[in-house]
Protein backbone atom coordinates (compact mmCIF):
# COMPACT_ATOMS: atom_id res chain seq x y z
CA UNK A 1 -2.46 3.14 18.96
CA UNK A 2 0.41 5.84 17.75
CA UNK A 3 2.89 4.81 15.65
CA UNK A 4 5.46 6.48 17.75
CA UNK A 5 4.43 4.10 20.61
CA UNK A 6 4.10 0.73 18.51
CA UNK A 7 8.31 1.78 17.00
CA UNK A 8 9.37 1.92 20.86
CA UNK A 9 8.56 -1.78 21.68
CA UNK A 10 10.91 -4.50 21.54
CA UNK A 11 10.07 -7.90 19.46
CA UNK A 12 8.95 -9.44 22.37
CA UNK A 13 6.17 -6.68 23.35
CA UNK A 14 5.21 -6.40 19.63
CA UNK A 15 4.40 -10.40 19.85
CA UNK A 16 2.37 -9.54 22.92
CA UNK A 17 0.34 -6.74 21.44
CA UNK A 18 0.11 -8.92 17.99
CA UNK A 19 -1.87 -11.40 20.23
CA UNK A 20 -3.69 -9.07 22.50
CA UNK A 21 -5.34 -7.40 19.28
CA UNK A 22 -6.41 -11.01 17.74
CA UNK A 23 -7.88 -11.61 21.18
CA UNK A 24 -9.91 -8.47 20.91
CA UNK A 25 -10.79 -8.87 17.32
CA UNK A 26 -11.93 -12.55 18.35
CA UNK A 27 -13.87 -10.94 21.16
CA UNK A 28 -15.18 -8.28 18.77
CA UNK A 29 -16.87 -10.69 16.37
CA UNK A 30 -17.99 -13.00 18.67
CA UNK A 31 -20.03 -9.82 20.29
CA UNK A 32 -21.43 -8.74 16.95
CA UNK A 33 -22.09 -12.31 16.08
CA UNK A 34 -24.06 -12.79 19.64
CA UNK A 35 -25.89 -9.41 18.56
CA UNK A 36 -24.40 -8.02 21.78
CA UNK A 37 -22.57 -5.43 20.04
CA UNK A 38 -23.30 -3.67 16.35
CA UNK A 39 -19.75 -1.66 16.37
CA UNK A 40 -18.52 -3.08 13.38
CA UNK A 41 -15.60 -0.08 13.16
CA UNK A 42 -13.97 -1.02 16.62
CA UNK A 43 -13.22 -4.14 14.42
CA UNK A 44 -11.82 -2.34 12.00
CA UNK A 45 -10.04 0.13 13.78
CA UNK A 46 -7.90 -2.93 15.61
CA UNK A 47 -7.37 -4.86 12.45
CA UNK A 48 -5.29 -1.52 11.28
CA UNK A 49 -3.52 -1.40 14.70
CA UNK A 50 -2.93 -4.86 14.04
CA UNK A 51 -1.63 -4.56 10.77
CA UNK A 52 0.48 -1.40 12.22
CA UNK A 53 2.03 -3.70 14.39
CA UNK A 54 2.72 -6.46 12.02
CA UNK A 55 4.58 -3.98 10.02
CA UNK A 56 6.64 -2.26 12.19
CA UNK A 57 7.63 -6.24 13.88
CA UNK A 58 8.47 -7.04 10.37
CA UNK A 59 10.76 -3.83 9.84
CA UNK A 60 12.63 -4.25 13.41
CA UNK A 61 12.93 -8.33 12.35
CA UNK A 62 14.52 -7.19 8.64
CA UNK A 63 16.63 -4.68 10.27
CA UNK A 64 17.99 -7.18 12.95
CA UNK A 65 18.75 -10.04 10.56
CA UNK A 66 20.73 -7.15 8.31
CA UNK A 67 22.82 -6.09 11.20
CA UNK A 68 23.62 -10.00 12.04
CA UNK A 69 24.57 -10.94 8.51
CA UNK A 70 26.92 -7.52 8.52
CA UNK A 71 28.31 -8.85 11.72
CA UNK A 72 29.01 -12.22 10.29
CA UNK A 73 30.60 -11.33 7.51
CA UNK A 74 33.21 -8.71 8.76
């Protein structure tokens, strides 16, 4: 996942695509757990979009509560 596409999304999508890529980490183990899959980098290739994500949600959040308190106070 690009970084450039991950910065475009809103809050909302990030919490979307925050849960989509638990699901597929979830899905991920449970294969290599089951033996039906022995990709153990697909795992951690999603936990670092993950974390991406998670970042980037935290930055927009920060950045939104900054503008608010700005707005409050003038």
């Amino acid at each position: 996942m690009e970084l450039k596409e991950i910065r475009n999304k809103s809050i909302e999508e990030l919490n979307e695509t925050v849960k989509d890529l638990k699901k597929q980490i979830e899905d991920s183990m449970e294969g290599i757990i089951l033996g039906k899959d022995k990709n153990l980098r697909k795992v951690r290739a999603i936990r670092k979009d993950l974390a991406r994500v998670l970042t980037v949600k935290n930055e927009q959040e920060k950045e939104n509560s900054i503008v608010k308190n700005e707005e409050e106070s003038e």
